[in-house]
Protein backbone atom coordinates (compact mmCIF):
# COMPACT_ATOMS: atom_id res chain seq x y z
CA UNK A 1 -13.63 11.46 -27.42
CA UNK A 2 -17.11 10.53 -29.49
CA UNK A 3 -14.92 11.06 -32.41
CA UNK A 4 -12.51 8.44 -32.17
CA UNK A 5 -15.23 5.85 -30.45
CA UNK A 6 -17.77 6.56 -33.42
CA UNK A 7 -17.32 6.56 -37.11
CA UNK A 8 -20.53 7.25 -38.28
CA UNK A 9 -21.24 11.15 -37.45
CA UNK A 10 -25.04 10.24 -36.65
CA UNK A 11 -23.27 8.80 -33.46
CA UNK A 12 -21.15 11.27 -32.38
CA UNK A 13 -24.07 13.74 -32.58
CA UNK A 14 -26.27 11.47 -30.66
CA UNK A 15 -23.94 11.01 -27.88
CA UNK A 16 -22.58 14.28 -27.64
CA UNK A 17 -26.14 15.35 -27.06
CA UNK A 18 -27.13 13.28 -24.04
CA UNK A 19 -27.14 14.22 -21.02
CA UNK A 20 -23.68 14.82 -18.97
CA UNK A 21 -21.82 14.24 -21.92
CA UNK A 22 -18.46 15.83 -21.06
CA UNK A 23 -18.36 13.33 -17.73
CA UNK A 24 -18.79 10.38 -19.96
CA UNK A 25 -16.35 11.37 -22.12
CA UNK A 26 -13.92 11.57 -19.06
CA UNK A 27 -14.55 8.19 -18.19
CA UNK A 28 -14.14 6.61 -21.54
CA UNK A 29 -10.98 8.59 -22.19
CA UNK A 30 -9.76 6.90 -19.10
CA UNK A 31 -10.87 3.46 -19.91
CA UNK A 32 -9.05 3.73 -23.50
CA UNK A 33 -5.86 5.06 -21.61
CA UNK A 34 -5.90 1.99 -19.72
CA UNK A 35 -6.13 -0.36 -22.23
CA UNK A 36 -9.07 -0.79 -23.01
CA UNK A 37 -10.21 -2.27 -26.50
CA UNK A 38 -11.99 -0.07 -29.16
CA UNK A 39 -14.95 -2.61 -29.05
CA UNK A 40 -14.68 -2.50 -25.04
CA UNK A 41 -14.76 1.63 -24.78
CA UNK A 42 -17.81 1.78 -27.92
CA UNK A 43 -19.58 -0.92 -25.63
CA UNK A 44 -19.19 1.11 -22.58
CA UNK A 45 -20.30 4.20 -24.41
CA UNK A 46 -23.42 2.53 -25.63
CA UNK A 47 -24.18 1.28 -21.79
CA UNK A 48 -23.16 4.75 -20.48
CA UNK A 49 -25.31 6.49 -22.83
CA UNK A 50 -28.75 4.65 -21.46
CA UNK A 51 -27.99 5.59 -18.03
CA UNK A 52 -27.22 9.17 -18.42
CA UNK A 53 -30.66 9.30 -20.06
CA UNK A 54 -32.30 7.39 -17.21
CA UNK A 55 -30.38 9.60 -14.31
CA UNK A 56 -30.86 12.71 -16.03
CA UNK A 57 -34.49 12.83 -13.67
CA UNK A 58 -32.29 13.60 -10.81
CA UNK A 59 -30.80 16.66 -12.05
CA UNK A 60 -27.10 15.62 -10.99
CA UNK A 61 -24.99 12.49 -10.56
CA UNK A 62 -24.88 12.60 -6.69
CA UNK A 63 -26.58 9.51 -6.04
CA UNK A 64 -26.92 6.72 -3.68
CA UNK A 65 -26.53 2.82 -5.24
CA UNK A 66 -30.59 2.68 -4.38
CA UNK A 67 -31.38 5.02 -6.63
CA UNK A 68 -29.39 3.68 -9.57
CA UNK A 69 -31.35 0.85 -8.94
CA UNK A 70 -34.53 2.37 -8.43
CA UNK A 71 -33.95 3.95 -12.30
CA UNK A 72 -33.26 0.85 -13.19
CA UNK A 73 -36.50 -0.64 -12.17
CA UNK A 74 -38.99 2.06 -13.02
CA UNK A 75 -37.77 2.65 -16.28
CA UNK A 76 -39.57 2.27 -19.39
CA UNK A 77 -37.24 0.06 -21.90
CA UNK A 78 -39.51 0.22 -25.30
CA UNK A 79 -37.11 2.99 -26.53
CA UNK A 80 -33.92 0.75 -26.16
CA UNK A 81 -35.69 -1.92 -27.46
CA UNK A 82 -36.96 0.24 -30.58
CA UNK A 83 -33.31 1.44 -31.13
CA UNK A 84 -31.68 -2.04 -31.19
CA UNK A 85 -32.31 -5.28 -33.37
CA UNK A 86 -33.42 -7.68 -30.43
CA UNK A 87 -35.81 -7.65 -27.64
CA UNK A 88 -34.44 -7.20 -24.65
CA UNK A 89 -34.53 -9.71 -21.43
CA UNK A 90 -34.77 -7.11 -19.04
CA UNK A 91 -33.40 -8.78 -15.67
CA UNK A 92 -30.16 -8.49 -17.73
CA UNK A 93 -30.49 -5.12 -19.01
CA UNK A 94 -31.21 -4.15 -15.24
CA UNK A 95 -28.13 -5.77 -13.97
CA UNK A 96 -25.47 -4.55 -16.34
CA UNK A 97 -27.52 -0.97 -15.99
CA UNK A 98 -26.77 -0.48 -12.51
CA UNK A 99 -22.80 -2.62 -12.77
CA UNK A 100 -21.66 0.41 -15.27
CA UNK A 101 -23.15 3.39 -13.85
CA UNK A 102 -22.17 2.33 -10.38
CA UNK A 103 -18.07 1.90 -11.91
CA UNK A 104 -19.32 6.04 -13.61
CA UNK A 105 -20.18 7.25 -10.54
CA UNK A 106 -17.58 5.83 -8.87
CA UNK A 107 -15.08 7.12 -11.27
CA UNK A 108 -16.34 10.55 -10.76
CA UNK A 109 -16.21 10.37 -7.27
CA UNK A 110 -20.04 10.96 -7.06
CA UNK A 111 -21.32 7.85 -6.00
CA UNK A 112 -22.68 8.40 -2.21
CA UNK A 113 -22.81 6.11 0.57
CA UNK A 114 -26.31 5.51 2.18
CA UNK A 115 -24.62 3.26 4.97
CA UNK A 116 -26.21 3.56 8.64
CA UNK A 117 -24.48 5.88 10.95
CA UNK A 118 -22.33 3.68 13.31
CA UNK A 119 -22.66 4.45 17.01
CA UNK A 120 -19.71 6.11 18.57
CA UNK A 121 -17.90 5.78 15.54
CA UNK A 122 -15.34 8.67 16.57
CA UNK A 123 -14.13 6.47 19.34
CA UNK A 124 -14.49 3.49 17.11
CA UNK A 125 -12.05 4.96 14.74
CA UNK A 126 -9.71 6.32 17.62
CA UNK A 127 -9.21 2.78 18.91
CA UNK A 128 -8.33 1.62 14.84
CA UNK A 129 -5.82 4.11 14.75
CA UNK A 130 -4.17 3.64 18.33
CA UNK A 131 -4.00 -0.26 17.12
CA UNK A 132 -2.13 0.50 13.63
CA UNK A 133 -0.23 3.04 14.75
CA UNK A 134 1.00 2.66 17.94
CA UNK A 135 0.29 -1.13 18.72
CA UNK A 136 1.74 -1.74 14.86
CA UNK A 137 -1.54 -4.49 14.62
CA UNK A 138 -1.21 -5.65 10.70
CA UNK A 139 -4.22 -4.06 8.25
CA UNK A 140 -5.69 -7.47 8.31
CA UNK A 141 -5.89 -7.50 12.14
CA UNK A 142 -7.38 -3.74 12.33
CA UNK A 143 -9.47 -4.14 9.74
CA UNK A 144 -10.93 -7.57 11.93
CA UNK A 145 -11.10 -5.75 15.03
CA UNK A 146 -13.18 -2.99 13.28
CA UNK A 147 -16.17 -5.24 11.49
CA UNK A 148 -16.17 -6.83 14.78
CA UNK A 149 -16.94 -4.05 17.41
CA UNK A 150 -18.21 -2.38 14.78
CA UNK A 151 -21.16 -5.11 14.66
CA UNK A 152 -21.42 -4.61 18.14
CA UNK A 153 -21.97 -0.98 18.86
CA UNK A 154 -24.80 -1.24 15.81
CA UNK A 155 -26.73 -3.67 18.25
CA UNK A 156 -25.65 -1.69 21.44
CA UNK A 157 -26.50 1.65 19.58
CA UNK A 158 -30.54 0.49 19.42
CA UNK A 159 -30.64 0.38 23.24
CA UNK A 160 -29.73 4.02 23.54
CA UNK A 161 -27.36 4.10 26.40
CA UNK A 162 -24.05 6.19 26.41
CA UNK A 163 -21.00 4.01 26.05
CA UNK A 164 -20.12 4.34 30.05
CA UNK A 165 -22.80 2.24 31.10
CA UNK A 166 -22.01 -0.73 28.99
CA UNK A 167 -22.07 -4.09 31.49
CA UNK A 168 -20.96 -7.29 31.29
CA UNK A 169 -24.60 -8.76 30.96
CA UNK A 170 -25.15 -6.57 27.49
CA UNK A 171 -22.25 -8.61 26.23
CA UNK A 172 -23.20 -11.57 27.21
CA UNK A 173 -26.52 -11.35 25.58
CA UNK A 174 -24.98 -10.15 22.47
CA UNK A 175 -22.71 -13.38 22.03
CA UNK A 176 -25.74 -15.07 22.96
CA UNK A 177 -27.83 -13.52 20.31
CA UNK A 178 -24.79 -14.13 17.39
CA UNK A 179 -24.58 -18.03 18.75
CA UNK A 180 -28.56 -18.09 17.91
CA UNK A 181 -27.73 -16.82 14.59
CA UNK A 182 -25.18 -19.45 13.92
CA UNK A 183 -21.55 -18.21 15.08
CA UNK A 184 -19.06 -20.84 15.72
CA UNK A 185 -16.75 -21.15 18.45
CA UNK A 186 -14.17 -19.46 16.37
CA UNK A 187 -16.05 -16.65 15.33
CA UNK A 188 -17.42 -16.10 18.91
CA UNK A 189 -13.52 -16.05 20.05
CA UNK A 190 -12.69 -13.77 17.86
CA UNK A 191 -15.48 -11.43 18.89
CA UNK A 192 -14.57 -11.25 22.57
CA UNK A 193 -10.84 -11.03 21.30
CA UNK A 194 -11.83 -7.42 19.46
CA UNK A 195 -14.55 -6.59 21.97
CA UNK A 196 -11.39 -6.98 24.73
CA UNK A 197 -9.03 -4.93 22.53
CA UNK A 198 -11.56 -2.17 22.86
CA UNK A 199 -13.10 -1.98 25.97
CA UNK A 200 -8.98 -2.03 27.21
CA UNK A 201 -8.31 0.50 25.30
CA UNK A 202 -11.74 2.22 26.09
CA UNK A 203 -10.99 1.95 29.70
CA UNK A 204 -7.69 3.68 29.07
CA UNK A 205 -9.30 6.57 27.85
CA UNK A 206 -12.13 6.92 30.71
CA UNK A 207 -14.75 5.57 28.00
CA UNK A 208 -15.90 2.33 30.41
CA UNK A 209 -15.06 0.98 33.77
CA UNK A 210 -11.77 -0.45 34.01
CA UNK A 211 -12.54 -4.03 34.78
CA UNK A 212 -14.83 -4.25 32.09
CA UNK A 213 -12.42 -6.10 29.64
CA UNK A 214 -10.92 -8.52 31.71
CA UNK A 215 -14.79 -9.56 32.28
CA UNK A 216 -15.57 -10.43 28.49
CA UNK A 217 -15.26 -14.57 28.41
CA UNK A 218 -15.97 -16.47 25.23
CA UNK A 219 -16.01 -20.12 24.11
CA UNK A 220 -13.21 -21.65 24.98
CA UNK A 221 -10.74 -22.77 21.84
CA UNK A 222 -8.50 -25.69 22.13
CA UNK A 223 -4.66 -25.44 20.85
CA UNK A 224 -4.53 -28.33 18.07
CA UNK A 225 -7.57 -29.35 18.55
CA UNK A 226 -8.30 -29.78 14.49
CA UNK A 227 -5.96 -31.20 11.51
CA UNK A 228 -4.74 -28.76 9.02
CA UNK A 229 -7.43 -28.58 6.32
CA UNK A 230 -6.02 -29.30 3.36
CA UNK A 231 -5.94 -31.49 0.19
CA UNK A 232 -3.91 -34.62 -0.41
CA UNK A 233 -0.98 -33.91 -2.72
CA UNK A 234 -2.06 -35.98 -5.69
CA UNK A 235 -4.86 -33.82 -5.62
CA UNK A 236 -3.02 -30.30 -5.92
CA UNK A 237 -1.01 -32.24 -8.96
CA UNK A 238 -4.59 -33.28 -10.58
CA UNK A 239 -5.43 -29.08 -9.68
CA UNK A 240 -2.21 -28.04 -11.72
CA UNK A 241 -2.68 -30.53 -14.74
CA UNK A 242 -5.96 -29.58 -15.38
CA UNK A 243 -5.52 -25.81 -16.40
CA UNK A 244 -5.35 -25.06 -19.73
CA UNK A 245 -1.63 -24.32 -21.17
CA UNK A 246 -3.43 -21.82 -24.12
CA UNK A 247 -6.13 -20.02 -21.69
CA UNK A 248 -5.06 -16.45 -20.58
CA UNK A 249 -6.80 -17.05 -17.18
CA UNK A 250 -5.34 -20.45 -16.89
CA UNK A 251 -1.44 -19.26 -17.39
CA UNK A 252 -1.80 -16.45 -15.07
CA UNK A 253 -3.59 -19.14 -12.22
CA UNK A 254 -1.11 -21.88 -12.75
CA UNK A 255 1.89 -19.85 -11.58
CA UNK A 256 -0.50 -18.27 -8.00
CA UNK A 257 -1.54 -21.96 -7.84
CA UNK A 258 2.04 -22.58 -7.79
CA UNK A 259 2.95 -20.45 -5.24
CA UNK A 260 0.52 -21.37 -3.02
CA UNK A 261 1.22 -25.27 -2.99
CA UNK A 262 4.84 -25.10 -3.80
CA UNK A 263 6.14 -22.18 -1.31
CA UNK A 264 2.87 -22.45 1.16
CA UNK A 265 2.41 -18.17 0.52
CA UNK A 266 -0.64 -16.44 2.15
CA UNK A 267 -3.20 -15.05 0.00
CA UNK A 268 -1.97 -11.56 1.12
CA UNK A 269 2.03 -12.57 0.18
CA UNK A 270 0.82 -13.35 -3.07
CA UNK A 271 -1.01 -10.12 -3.76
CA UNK A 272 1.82 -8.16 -2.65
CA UNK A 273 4.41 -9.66 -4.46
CA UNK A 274 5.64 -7.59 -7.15
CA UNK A 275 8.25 -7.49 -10.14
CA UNK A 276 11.45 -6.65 -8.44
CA UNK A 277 10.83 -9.11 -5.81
CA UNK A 278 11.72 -11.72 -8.46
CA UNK A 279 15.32 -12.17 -9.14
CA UNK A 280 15.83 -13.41 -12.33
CA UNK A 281 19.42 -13.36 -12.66
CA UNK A 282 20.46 -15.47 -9.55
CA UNK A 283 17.07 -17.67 -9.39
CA UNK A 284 15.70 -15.71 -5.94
CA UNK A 285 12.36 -15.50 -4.94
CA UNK A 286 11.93 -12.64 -2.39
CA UNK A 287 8.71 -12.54 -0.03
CA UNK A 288 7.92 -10.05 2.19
CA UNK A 289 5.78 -12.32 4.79
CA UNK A 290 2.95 -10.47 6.73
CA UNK A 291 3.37 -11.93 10.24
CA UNK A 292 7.54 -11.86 10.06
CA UNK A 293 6.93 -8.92 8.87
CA UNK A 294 10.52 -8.81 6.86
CA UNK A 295 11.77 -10.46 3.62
CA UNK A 296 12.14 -13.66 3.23
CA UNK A 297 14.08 -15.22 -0.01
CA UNK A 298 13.77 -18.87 -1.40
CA UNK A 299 15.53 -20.19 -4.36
CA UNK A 300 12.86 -19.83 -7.44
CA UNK A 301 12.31 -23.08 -8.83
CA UNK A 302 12.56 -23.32 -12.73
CA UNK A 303 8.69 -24.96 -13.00
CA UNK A 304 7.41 -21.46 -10.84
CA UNK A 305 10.04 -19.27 -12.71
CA UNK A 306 8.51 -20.80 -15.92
CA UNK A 307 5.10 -20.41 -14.83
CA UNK A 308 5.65 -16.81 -14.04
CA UNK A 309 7.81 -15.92 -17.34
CA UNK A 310 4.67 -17.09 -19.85
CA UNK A 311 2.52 -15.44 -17.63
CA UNK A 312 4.40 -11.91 -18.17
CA UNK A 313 4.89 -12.93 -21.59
CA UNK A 314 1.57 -13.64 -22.82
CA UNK A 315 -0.80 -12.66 -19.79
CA UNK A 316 0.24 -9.35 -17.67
CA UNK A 317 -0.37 -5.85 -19.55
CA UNK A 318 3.23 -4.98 -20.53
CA UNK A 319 2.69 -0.89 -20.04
CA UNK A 320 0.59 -1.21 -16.87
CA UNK A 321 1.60 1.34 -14.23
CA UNK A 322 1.23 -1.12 -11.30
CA UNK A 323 4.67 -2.89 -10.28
CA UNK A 324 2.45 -6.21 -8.72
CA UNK A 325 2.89 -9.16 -10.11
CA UNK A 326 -0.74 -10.52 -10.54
CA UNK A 327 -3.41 -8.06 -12.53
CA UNK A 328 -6.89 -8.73 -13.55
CA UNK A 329 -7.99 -9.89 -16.49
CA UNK A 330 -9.90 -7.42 -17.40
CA UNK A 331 -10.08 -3.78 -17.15
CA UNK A 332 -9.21 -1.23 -15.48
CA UNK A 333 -6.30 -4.28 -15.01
CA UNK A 334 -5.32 -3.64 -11.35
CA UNK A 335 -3.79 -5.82 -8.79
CA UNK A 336 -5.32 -8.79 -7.65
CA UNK A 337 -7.06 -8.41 -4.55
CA UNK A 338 -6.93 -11.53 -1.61
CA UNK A 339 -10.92 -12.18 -2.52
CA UNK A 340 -9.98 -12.30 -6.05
CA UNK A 341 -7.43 -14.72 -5.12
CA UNK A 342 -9.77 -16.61 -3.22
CA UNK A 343 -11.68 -17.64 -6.28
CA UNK A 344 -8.83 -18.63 -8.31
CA UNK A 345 -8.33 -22.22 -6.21
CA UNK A 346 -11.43 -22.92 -4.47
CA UNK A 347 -14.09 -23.52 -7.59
CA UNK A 348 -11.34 -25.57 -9.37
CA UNK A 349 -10.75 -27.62 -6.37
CA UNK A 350 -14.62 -28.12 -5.71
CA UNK A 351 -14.91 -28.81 -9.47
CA UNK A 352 -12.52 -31.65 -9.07
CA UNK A 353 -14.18 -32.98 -5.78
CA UNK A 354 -11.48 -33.06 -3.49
CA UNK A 355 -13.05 -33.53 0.00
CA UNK A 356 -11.33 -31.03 2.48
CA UNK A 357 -13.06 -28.66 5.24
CA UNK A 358 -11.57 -25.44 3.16
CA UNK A 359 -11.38 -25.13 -0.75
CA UNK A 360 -9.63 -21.91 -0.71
CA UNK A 361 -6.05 -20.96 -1.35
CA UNK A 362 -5.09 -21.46 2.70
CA UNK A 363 -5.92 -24.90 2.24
CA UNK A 364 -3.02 -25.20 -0.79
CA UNK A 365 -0.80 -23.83 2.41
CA UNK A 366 -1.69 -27.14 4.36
CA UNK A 367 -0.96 -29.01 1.54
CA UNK A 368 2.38 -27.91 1.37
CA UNK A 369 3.03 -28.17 5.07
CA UNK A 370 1.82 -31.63 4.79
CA UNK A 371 3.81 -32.66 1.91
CA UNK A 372 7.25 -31.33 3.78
CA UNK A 373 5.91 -33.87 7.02
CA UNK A 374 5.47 -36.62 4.65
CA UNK A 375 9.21 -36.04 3.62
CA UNK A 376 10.96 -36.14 6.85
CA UNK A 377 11.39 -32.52 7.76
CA UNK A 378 11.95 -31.09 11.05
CA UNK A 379 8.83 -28.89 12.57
CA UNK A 380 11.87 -26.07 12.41
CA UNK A 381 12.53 -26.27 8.75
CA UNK A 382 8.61 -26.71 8.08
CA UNK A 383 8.08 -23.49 10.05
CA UNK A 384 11.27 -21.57 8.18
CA UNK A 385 9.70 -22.78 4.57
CA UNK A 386 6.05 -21.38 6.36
CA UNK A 387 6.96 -18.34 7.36
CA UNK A 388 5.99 -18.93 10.93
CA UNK A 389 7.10 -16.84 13.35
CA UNK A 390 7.08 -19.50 16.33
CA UNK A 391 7.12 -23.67 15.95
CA UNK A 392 4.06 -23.67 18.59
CA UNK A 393 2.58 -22.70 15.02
CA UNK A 394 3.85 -25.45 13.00
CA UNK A 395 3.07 -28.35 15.85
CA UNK A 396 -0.15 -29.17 14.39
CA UNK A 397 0.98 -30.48 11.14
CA UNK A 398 2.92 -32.93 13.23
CA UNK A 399 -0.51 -34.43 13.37
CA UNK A 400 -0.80 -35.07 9.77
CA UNK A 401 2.12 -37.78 9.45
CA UNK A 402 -0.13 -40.60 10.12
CA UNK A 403 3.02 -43.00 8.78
CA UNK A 404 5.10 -42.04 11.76
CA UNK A 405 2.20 -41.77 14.22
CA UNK A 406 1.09 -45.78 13.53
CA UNK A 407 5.31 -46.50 13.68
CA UNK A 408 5.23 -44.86 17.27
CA UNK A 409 1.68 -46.94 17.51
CA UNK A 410 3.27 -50.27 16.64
CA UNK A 411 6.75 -49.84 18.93
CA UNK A 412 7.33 -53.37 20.40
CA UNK A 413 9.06 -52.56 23.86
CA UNK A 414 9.51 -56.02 24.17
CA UNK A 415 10.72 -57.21 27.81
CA UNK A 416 11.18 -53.01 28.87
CA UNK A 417 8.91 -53.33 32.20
């Protein structure tokens, strides 16, 4: 692999001679299979080379993320410096040390977790599973439930008491002690939500006593108590004309940005949406929504479909394996995740200084709901074009058309007694 990263045969040699030289040759052969540029893989073979030097103390690559970043810190960088043309800052150096031997190890499957043991993480894990597989909770909702109690038995775990002789005052204190550390209502609701699921499900199974659960009380959360967060239309129109029609990053976030404020799609619809969802020849759109949990098809608008087609044109990888929609920029090119999506709306719509509680795709949802109230639409068709699976969900945008609210406001009943 040296061979066809190096031309020079001083290189090759020099590589081929450092330490765990036939694993970094695995990894860059995999990073050029992916796509990778020549000047990419020769950068990453420089980097690479440094840190199998530097972990070569350890005697093998089985390592914890603390001690790639305790080499990192006690190492002495007047060789690097003597073999390159520049002095090096070396808060940098450390940084993008520990970034590419962290994706090595990783690739090699030798990167160890150092992680705290969980208390009664056997049961923990019991209750995840029961809730996929048999309640059919969503990933999103399991994976909620487990951070959750997860936080919980961490703080329970220090008073070193069996599960059984959990009481309703050792809750209580713990919601006390996350409201002293700054939970909100909502994230206190959620809590007893997940601590509920479990200790039900934990009473089920002879864990706890089985009034426990129906104990558990939280901070009460009104229905429609808040407006939908979101910005004002002419706002998501100043977030659209603002990208840059030549910028790779900018045609690939125009068409999510789309989706978002045109058809009001989750973060997580948008990740999964993938090639043969979009039907070109008879201008269909096919979602497959997360709550509903089934497809849902709208008619693809030519300004989206146009969005999307430059996107796969110029943008997307054309041989990548993956059949989503929406890849990374940059390599090893894989789907967009929902945090990645995050960050393609919320610093643009900071940058601009729109003024809404949320900057993040959701609010782009809102924005669309809104936009259908200020219309005319019935709550029925705004919940249809949502996605929602009930119109208790949709009521609160009825909230946002302030036009028809002061019309009800300003009814003149005249002589009606």
């Amino acid at each position: 692999m040296f061979e066809k990263i190096f031309r020079r045969r001083y290189y090759v040699a020099r590589h081929a001679s450092a330490p765990f030289a036939e694993e970094r040759q695995r990894y860059l052969a995999e990073c050029a299979r992916r796509g990778d540029a020549r000047v990419v893989v020769r950068q990453k073979a420089e980097e690479l080379y440094w840190v199998a030097c530097r972990l070569s103390v350890y005697g093998n690559l089985h390592l914890t993320l603390d001690q790639v970043r305790a080499a990192a810190l006690d190492c002495d960088w007047r060789d690097r410096e003597c073999a390159g043309t520049r002095r090096l800052y070396l808060p940098a150096t450390r940084t993008r040390f520990v970034k590419y031997a962290q994706r090595w190890l990783r690739f090699l499957g030798c990167l160890r977790q150092c992680d705290a043991p969980i208390p009664f993480h056997a049961r923990l894990e019991q209750f995840c599973r029961w809730a996929r597989e048999e309640r059919g909770f969503t990933a999103a909702t399991v994976n909620q439930y487990f951070k959750s109690v997860r936080l919980f038995l961490r703080w329970y775990g220090d008073l070193d008491r069996p599960l059984s002789e959990v009481q309703l005052s050792d809750i209580d204190v713990y919601l006390a002690h996350g409201s002293a550390q700054g939970w909100c209502r909502k994230t206190v609701s959620n809590m007893v939500a997940a601590l509920r699921a479990f200790f039900r499900y934990g009473a089920s199974q002879g864990w706890v006593r089985p009034t426990l659960a129906n104990g558990i009380c939280g901070t009460p959360i009104y229905s429609l108590e808040k407006l939908p967060a979101g910005p004002a239309w002419t706002d998501v129109q100043r977030l659209l004309t603002g990208l840059d029609a030549d910028c790779p990053k900018d045609i690939r976030d125009r068409a999510i940005l789309m989706l978002f404020a045109i058809y009001g799609l989750r973060e997580k619809e948008v990740a999964q949406l993938r090639l043969d969802h979009l039907d070109w020849e008879n201008d269909l759109l096919h979602v497959a929504r997360v709550k509903r949990r089934e497809n849902q098809t709208y008619p693809l608008l030519p300004s989206v479909g146009n969005a999307i087609i430059r996107y796969l044109q110029t943008v997307r990888r054309p041989l990548s394996p993956h059949r989503e929609i929406f890849l990374t920029l940059r390599s090893p090119y894989v789907p967009m995740s929902t945090a990645a999506l995050y960050y393609v709306a919320a610093p643009r719509l900071k940058a601009l200084g729109v003024q809404t509680a949320h900057h993040g795709p959701h609010s782009l949802r809102h924005a669309c709901a809104a936009r259908l109230v200020a219309e005319g639409l019935s709550l029925k068709e705004i919940g249809d074009h949502l996605g929602h699976r009930s119109t208790s969900a949709t009521r609160a945008y009825a909230k946002v058309d302030l036009p028809g609210l002061r019309e009800v406001a300003a009814f003149d009943l005249g002589a009606v007694q």
